[in-house]
PDB file of N, CA and C in Angstrom:
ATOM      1  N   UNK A   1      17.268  -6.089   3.534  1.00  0.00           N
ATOM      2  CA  UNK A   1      16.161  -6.615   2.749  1.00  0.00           C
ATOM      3  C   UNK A   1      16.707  -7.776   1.911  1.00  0.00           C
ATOM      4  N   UNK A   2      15.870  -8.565   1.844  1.00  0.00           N
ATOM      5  CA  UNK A   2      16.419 -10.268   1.278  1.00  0.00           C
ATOM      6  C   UNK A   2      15.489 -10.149   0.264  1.00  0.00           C
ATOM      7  N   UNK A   3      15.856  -9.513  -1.263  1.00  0.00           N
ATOM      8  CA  UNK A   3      15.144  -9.466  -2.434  1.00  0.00           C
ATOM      9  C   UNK A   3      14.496 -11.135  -3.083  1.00  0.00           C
ATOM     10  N   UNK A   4      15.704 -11.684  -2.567  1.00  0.00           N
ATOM     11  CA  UNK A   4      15.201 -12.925  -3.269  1.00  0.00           C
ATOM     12  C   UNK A   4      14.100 -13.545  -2.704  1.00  0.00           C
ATOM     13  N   UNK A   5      13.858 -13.734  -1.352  1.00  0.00           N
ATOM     14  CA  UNK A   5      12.630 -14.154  -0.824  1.00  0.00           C
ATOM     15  C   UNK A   5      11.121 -12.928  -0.601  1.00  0.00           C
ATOM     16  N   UNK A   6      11.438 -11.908  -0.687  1.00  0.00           N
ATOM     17  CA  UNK A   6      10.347 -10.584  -0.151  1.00  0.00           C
ATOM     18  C   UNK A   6      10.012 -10.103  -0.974  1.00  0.00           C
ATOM     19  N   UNK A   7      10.792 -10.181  -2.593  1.00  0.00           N
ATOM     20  CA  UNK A   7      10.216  -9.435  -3.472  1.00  0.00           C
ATOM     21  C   UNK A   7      10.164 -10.028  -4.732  1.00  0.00           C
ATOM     22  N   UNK A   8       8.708 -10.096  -5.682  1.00  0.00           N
ATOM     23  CA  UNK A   8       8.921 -10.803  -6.692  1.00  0.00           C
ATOM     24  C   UNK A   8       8.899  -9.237  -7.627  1.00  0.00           C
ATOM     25  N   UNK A   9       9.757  -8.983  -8.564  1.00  0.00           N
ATOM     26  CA  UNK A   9       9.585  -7.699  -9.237  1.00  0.00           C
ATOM     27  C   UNK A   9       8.309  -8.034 -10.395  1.00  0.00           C
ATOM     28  N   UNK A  10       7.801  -9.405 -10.889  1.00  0.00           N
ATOM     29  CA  UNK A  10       7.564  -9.588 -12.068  1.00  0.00           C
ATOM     30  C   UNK A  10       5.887  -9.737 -11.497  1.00  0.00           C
ATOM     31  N   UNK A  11       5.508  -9.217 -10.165  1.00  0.00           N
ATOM     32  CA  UNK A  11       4.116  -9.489 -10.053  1.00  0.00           C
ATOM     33  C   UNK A  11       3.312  -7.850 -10.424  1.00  0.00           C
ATOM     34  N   UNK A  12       2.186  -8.217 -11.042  1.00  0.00           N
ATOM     35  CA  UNK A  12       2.004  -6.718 -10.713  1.00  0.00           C
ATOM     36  C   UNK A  12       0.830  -6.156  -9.871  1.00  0.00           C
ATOM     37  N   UNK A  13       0.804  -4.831  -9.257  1.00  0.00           N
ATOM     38  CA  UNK A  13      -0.195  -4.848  -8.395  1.00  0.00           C
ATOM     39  C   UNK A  13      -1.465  -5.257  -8.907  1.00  0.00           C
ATOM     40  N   UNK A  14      -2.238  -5.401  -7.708  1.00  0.00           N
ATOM     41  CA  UNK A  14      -3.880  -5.935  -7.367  1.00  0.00           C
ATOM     42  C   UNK A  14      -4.995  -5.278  -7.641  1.00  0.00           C
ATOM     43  N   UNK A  15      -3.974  -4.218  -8.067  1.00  0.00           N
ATOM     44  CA  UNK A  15      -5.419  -3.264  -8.415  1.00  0.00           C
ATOM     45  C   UNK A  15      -4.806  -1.594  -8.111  1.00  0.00           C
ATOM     46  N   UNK A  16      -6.151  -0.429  -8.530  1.00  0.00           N
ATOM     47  CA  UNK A  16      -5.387   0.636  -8.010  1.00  0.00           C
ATOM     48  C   UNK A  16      -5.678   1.279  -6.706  1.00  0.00           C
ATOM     49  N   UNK A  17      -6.748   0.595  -6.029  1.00  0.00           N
ATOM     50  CA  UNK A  17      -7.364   0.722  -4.651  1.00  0.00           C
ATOM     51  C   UNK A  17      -6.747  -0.254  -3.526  1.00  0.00           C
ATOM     52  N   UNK A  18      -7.365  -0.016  -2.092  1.00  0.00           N
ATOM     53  CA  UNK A  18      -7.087  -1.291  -1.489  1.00  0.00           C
ATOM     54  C   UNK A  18      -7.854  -2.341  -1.731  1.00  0.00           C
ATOM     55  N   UNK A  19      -7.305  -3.322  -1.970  1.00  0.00           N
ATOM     56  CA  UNK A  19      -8.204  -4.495  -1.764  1.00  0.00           C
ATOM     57  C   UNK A  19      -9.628  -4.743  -0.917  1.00  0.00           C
ATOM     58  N   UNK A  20      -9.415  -4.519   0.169  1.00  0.00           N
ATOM     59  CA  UNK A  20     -10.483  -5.003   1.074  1.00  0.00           C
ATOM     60  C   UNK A  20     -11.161  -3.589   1.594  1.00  0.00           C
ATOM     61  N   UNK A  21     -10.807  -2.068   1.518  1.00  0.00           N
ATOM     62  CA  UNK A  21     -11.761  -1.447   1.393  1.00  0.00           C
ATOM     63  C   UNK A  21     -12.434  -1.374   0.174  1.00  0.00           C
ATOM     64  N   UNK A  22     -11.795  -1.723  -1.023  1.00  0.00           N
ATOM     65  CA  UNK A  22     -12.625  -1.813  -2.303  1.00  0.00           C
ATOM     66  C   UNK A  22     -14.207  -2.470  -1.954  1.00  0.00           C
ATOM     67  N   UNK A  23     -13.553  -3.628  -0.897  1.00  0.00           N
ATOM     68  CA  UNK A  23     -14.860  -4.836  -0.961  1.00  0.00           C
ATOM     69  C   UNK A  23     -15.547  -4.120  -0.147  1.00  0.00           C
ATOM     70  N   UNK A  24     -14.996  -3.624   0.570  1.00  0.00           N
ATOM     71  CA  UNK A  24     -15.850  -3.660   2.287  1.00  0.00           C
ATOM     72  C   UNK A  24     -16.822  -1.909   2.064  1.00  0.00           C
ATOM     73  N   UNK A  25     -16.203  -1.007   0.986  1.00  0.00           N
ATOM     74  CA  UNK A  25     -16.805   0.092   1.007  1.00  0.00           C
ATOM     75  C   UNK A  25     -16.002   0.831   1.830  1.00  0.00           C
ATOM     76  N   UNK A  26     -14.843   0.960   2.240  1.00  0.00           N
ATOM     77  CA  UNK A  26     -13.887   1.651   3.024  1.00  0.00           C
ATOM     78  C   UNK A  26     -13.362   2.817   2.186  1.00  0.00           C
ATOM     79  N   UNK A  27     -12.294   3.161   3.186  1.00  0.00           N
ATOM     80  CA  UNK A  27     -11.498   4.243   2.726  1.00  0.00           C
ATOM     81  C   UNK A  27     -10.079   4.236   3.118  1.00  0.00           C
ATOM     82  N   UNK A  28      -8.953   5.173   2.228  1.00  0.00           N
ATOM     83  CA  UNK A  28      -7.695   5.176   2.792  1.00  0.00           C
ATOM     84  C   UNK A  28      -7.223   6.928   2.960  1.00  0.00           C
ATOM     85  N   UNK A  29      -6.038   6.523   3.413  1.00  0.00           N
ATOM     86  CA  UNK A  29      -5.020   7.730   3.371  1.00  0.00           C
ATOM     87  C   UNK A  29      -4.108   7.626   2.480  1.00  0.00           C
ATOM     88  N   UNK A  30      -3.642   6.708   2.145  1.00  0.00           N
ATOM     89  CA  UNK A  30      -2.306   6.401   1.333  1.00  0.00           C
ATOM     90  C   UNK A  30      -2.209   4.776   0.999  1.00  0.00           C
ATOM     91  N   UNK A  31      -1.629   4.509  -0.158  1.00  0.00           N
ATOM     92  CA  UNK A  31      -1.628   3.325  -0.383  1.00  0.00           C
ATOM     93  C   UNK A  31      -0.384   2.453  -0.364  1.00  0.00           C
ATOM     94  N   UNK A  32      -0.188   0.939  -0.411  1.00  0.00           N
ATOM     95  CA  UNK A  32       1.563   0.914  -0.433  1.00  0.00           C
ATOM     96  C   UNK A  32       0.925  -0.623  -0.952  1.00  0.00           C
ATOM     97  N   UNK A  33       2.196  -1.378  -1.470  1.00  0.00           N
ATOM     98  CA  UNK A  33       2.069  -2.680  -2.710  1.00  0.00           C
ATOM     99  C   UNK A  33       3.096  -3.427  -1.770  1.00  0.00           C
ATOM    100  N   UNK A  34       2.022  -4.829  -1.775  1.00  0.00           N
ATOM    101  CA  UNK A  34       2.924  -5.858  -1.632  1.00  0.00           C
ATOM    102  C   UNK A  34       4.500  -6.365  -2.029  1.00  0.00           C
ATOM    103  N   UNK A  35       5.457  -6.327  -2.174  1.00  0.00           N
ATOM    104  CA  UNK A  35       6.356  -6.423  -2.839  1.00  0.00           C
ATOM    105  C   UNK A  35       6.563  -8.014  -3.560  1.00  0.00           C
ATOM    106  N   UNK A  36       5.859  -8.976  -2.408  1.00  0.00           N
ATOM    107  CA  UNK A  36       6.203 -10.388  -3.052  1.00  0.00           C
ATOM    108  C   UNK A  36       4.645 -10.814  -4.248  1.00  0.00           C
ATOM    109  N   UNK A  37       3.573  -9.794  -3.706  1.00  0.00           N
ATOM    110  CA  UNK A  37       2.416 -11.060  -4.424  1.00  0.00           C
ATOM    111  C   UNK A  37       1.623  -9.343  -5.198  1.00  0.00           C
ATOM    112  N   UNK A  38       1.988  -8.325  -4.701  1.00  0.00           N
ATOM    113  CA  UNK A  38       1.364  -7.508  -5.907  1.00  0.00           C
ATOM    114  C   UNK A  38       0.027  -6.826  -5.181  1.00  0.00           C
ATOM    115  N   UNK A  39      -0.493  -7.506  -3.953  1.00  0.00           N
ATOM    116  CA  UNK A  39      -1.576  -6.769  -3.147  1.00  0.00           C
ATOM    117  C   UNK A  39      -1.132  -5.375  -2.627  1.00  0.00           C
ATOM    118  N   UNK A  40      -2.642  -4.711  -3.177  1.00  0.00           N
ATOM    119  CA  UNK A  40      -2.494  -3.400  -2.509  1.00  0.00           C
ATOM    120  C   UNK A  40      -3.678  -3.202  -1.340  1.00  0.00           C
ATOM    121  N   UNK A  41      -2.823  -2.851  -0.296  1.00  0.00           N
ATOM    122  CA  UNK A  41      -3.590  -2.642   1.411  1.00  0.00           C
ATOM    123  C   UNK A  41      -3.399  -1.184   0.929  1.00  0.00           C
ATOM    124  N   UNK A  42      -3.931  -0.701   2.131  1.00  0.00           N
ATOM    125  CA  UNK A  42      -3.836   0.906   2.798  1.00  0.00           C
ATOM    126  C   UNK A  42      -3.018   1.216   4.131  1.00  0.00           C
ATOM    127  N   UNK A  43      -2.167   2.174   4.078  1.00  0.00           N
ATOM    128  CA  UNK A  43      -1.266   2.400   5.008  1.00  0.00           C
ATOM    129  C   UNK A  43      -1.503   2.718   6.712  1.00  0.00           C
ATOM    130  N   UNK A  44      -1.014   2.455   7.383  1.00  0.00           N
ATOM    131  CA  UNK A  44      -0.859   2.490   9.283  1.00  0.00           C
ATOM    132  C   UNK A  44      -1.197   3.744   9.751  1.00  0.00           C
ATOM    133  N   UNK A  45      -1.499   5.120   8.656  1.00  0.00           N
ATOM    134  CA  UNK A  45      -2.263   5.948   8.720  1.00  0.00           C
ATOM    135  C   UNK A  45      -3.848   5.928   8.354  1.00  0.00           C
ATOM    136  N   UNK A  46      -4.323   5.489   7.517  1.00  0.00           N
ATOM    137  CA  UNK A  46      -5.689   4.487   7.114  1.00  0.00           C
ATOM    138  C   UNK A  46      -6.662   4.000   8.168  1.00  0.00           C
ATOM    139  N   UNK A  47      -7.892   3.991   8.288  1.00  0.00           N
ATOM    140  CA  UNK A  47      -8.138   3.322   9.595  1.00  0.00           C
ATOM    141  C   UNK A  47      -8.517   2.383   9.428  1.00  0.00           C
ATOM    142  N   UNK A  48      -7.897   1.648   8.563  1.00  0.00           N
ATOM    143  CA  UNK A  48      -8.125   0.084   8.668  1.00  0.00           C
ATOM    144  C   UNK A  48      -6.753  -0.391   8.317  1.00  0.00           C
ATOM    145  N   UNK A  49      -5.861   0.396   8.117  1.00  0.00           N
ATOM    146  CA  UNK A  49      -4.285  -0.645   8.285  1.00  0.00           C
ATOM    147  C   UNK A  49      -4.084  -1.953   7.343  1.00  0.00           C
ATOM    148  N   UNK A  50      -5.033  -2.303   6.042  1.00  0.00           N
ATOM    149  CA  UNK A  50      -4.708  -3.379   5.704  1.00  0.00           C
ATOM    150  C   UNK A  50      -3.842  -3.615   4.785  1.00  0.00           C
ATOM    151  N   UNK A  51      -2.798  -2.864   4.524  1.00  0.00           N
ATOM    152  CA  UNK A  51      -1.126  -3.298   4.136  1.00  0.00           C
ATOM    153  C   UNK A  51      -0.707  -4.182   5.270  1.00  0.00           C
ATOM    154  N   UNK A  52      -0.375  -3.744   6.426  1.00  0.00           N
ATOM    155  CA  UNK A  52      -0.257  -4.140   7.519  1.00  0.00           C
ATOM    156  C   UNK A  52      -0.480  -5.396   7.741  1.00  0.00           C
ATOM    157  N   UNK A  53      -1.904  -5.474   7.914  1.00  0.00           N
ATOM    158  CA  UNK A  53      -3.033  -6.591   8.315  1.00  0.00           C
ATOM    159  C   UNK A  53      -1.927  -7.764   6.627  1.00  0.00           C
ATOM    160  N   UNK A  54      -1.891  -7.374   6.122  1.00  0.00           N
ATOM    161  CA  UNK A  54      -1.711  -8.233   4.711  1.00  0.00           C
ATOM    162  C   UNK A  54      -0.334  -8.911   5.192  1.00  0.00           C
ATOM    163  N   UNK A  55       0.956  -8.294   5.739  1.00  0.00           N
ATOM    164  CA  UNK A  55       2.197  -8.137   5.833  1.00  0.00           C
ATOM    165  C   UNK A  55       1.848  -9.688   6.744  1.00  0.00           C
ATOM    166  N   UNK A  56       1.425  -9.248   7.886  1.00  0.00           N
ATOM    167  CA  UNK A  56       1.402 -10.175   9.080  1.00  0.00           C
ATOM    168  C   UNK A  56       0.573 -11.523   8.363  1.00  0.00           C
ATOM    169  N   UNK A  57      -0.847 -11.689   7.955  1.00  0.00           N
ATOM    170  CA  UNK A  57      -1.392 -12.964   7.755  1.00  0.00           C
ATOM    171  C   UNK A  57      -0.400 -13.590   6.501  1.00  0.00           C
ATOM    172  N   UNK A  58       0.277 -12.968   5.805  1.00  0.00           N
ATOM    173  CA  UNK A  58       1.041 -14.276   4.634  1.00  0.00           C
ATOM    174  C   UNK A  58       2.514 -14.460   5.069  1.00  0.00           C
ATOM    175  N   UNK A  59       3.183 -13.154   5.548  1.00  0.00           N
ATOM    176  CA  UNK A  59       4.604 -13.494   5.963  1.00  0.00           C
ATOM    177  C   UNK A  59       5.419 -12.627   4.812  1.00  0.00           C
ATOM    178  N   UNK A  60       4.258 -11.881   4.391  1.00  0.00           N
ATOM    179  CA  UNK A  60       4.816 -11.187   3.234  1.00  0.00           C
ATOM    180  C   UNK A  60       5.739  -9.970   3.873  1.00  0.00           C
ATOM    181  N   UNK A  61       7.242  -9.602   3.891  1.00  0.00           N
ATOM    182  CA  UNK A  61       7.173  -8.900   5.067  1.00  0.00           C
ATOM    183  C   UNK A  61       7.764  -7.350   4.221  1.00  0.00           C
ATOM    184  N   UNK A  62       7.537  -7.121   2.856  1.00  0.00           N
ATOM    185  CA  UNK A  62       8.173  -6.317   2.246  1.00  0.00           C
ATOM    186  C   UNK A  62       7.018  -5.395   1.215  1.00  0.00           C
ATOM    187  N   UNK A  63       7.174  -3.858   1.706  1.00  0.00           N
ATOM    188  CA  UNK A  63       5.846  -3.177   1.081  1.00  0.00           C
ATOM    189  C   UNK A  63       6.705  -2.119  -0.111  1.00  0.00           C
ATOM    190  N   UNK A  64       5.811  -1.491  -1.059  1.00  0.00           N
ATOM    191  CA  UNK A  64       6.389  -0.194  -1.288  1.00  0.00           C
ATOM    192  C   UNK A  64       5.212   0.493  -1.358  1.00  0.00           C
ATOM    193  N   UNK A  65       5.881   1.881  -1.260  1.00  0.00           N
ATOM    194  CA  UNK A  65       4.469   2.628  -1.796  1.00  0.00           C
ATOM    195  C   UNK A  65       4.380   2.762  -3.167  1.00  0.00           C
ATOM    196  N   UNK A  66       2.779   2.716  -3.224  1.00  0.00           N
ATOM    197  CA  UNK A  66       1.653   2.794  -4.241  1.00  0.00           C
ATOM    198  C   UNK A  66       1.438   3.905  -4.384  1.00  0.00           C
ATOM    199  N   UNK A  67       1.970   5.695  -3.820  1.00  0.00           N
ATOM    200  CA  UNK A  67       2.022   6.489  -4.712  1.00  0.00           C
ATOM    201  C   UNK A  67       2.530   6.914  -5.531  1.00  0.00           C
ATOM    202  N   UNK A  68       2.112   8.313  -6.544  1.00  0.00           N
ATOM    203  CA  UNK A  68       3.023   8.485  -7.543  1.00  0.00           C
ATOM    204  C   UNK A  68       3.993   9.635  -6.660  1.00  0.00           C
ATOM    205  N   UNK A  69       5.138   9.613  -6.915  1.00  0.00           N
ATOM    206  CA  UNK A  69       6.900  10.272  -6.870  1.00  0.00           C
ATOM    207  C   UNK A  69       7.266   9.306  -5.557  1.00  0.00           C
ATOM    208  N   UNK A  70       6.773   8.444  -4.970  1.00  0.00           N
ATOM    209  CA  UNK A  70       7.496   7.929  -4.063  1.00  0.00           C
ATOM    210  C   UNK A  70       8.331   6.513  -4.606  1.00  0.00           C
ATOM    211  N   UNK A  71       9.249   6.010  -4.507  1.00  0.00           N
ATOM    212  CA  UNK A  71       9.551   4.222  -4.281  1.00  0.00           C
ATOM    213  C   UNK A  71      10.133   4.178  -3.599  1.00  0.00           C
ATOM    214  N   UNK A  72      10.029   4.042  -2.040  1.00  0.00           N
ATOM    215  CA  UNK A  72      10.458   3.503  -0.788  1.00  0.00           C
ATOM    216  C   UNK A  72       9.447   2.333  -0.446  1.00  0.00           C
ATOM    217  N   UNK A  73      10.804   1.500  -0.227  1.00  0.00           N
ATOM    218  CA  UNK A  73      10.048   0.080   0.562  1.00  0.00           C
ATOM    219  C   UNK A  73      10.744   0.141   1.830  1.00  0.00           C
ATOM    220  N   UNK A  74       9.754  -0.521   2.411  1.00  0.00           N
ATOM    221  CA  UNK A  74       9.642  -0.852   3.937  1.00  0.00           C
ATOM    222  C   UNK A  74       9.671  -2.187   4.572  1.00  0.00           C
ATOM    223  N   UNK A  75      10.803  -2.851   5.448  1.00  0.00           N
ATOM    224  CA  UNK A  75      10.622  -4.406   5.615  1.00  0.00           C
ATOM    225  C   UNK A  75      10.317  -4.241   7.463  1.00  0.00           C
ATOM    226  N   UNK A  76       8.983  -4.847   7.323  1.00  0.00           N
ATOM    227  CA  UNK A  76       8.480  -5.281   8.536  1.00  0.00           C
ATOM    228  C   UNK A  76       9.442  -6.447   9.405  1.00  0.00           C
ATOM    229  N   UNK A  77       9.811  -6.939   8.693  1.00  0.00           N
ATOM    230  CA  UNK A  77      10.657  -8.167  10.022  1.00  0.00           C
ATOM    231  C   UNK A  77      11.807  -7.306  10.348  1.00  0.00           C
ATOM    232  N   UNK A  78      12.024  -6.249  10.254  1.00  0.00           N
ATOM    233  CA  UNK A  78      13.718  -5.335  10.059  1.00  0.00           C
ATOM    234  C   UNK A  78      12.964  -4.151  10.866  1.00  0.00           C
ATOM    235  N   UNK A  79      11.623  -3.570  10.574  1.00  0.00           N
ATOM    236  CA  UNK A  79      11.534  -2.196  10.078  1.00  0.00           C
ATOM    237  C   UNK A  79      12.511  -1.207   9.845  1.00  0.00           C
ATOM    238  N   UNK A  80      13.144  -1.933   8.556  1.00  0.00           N
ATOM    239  CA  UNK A  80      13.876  -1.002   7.779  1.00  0.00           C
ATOM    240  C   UNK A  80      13.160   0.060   6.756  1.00  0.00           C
ATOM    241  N   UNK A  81      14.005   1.021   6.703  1.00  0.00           N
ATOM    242  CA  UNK A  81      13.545   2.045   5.528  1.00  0.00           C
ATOM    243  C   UNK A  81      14.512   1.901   4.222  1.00  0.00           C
ATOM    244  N   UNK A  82      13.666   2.071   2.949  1.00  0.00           N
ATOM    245  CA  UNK A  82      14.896   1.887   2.134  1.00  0.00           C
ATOM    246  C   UNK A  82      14.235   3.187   0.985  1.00  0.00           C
ATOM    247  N   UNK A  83      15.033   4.081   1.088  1.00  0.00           N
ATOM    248  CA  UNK A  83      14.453   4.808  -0.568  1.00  0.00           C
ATOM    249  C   UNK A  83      14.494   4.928  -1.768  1.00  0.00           C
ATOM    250  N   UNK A  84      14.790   3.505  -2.135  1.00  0.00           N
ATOM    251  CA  UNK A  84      14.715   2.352  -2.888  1.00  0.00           C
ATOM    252  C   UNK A  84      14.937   1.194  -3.048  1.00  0.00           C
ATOM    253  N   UNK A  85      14.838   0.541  -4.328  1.00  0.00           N
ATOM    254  CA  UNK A  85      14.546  -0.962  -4.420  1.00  0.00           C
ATOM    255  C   UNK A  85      14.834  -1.492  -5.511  1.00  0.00           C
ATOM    256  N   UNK A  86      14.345  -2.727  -6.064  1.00  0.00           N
ATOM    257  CA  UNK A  86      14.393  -2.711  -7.362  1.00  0.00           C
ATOM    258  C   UNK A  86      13.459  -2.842  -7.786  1.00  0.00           C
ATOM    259  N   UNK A  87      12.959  -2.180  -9.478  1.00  0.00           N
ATOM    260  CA  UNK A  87      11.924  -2.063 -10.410  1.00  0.00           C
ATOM    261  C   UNK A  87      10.967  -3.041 -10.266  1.00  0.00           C
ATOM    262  N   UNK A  88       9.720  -2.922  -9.791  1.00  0.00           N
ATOM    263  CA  UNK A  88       8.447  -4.124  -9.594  1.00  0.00           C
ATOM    264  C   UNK A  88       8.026  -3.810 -11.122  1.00  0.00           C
ATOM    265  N   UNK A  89       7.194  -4.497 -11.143  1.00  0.00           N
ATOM    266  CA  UNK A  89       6.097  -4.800 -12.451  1.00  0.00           C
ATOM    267  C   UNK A  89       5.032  -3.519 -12.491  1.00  0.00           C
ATOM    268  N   UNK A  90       5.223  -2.891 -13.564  1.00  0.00           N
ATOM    269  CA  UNK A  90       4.275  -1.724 -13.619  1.00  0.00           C
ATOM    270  C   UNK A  90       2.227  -2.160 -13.312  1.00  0.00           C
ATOM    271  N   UNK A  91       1.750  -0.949 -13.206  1.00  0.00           N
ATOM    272  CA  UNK A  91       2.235   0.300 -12.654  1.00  0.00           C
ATOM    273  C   UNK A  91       2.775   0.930 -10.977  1.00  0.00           C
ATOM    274  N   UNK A  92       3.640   1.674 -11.354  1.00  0.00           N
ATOM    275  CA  UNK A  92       4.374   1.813 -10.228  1.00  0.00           C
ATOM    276  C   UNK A  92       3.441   2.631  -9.282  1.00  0.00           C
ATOM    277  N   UNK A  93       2.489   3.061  -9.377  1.00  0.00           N
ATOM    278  CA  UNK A  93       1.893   3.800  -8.381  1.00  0.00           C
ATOM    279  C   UNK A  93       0.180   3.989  -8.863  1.00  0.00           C
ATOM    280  N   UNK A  94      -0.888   4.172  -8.244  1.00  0.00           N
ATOM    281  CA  UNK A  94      -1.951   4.084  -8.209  1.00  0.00           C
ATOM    282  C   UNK A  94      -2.118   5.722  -9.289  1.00  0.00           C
ATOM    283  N   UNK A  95      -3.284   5.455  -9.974  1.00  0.00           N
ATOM    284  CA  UNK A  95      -3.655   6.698 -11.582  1.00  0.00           C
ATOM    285  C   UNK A  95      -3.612   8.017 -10.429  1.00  0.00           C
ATOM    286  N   UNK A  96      -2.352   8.941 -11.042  1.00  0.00           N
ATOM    287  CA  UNK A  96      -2.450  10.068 -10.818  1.00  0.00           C
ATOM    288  C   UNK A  96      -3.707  10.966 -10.804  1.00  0.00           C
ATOM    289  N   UNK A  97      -4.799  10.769 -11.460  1.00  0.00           N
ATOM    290  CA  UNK A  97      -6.244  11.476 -11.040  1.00  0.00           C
ATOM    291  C   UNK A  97      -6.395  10.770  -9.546  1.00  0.00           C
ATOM    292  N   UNK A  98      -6.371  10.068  -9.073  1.00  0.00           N
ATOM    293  CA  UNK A  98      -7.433   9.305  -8.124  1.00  0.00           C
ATOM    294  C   UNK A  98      -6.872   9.919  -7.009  1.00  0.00           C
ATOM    295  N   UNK A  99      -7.743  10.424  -6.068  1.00  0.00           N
ATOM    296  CA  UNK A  99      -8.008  11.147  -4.820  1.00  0.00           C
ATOM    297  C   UNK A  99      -6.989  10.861  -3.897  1.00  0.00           C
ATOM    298  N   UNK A 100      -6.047  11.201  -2.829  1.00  0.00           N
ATOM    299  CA  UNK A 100      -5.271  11.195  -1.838  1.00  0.00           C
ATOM    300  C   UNK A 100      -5.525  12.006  -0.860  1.00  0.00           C
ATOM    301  N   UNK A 101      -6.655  11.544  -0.113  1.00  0.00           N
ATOM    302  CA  UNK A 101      -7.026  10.387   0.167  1.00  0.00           C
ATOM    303  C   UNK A 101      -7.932   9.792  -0.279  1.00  0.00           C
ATOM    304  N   UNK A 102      -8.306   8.412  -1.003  1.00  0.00           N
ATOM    305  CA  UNK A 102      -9.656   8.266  -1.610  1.00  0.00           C
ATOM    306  C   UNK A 102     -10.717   6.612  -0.934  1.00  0.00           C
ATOM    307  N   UNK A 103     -11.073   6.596  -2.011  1.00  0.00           N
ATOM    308  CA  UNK A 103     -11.654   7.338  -2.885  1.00  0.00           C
ATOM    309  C   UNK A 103     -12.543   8.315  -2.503  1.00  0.00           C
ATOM    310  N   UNK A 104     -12.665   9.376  -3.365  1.00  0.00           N
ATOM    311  CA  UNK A 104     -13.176  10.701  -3.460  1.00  0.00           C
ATOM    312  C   UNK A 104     -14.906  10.387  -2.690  1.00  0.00           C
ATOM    313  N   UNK A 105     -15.442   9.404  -3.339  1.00  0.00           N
ATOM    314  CA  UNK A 105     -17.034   9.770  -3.313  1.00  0.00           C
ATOM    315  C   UNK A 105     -17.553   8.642  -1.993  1.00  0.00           C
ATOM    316  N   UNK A 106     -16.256   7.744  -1.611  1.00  0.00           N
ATOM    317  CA  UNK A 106     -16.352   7.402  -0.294  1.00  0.00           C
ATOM    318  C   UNK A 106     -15.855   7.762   1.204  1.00  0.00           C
ATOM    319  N   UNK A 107     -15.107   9.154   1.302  1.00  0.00           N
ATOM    320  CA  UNK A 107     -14.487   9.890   2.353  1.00  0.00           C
ATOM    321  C   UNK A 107     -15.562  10.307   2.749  1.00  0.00           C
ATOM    322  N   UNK A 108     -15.612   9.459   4.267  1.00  0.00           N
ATOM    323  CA  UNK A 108     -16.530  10.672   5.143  1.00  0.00           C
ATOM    324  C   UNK A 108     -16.107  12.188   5.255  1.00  0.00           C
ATOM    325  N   UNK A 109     -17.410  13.050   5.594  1.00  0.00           N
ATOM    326  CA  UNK A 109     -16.932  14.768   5.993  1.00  0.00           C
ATOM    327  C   UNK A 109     -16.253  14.523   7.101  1.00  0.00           C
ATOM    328  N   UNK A 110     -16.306  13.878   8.127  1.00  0.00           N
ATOM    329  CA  UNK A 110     -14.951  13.472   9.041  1.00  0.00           C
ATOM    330  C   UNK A 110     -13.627  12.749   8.839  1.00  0.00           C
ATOM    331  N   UNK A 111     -13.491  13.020   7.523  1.00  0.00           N
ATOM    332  CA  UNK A 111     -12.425  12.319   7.882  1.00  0.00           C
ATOM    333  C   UNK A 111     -11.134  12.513   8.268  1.00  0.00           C
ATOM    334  N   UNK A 112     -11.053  14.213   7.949  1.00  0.00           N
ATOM    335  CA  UNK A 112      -9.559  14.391   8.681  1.00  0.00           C
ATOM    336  C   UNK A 112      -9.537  13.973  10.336  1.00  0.00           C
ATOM    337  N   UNK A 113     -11.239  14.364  10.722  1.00  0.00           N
ATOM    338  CA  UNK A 113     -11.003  13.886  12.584  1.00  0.00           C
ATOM    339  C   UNK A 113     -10.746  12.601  12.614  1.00  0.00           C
ATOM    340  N   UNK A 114     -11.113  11.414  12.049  1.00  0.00           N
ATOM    341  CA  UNK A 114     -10.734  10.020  12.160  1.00  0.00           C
ATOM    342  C   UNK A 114      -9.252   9.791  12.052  1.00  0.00           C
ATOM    343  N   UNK A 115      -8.986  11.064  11.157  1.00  0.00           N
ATOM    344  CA  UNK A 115      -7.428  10.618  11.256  1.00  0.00           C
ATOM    345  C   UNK A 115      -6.571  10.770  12.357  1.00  0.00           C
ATOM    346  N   UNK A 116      -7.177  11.952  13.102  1.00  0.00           N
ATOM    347  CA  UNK A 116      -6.568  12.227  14.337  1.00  0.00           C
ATOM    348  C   UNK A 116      -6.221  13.922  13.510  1.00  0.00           C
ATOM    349  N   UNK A 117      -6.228  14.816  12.907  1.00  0.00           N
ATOM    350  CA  UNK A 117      -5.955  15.761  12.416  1.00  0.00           C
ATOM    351  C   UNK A 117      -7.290  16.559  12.158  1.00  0.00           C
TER     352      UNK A 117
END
């Protein structure tokens, strides 16, 4: 992992949802943070993948997760694993109340089958 180009520590996340299911009325499984610009997508378990989707359109190629007890980042041009990093810009993980998977009052009653589970 090349900290100096993939990760700015001093940005802070985008919010405590994903971005674009926020807009779109979606849903996730898990969340994970941009490492260079602070956007939060939803994870490759999610059925809309837009951490992912985010990684590929900017070149951003370095995530962590956005829950709480995890900080593992992940570099897409490597797919390396790392189970840690260095300290981003608080907060380190999306409000311990909020649903996993959420949000709460937008999960379809299917949604464990969408997940494949």
């Amino acid at each position: 992992m090349n900290p100096e180009k993939a990760i700015d520590p001093t940005v802070p996340p985008s919010g405590t949802g994903c971005a674009e299911c926020d807009a779109s009325g979606g849903w996730w499984l898990h969340l994970r943070r941009c490492a260079r610009c602070g956007h939060i997508g939803c994870c490759d378990d999610s059925p809309s993948k837009h951490a992912t989707a985010h990684a590929h359109d900017t070149g951003h190629p370095v995530i962590r997760s956005f829950e709480p007890g995890e900080a593992w980042f992940w570099d897409y041009t490597t797919s390396e694993f790392y189970e840690s990093g260095p300290a981003l810009a608080p907060p380190e993980h999306h409000p311990v109340d909020q649903s996993t998977p959420g949000p709460a009052d937008r999960l379809p009653d299917d949604w464990r089958q969408q997940l494949g589970g």
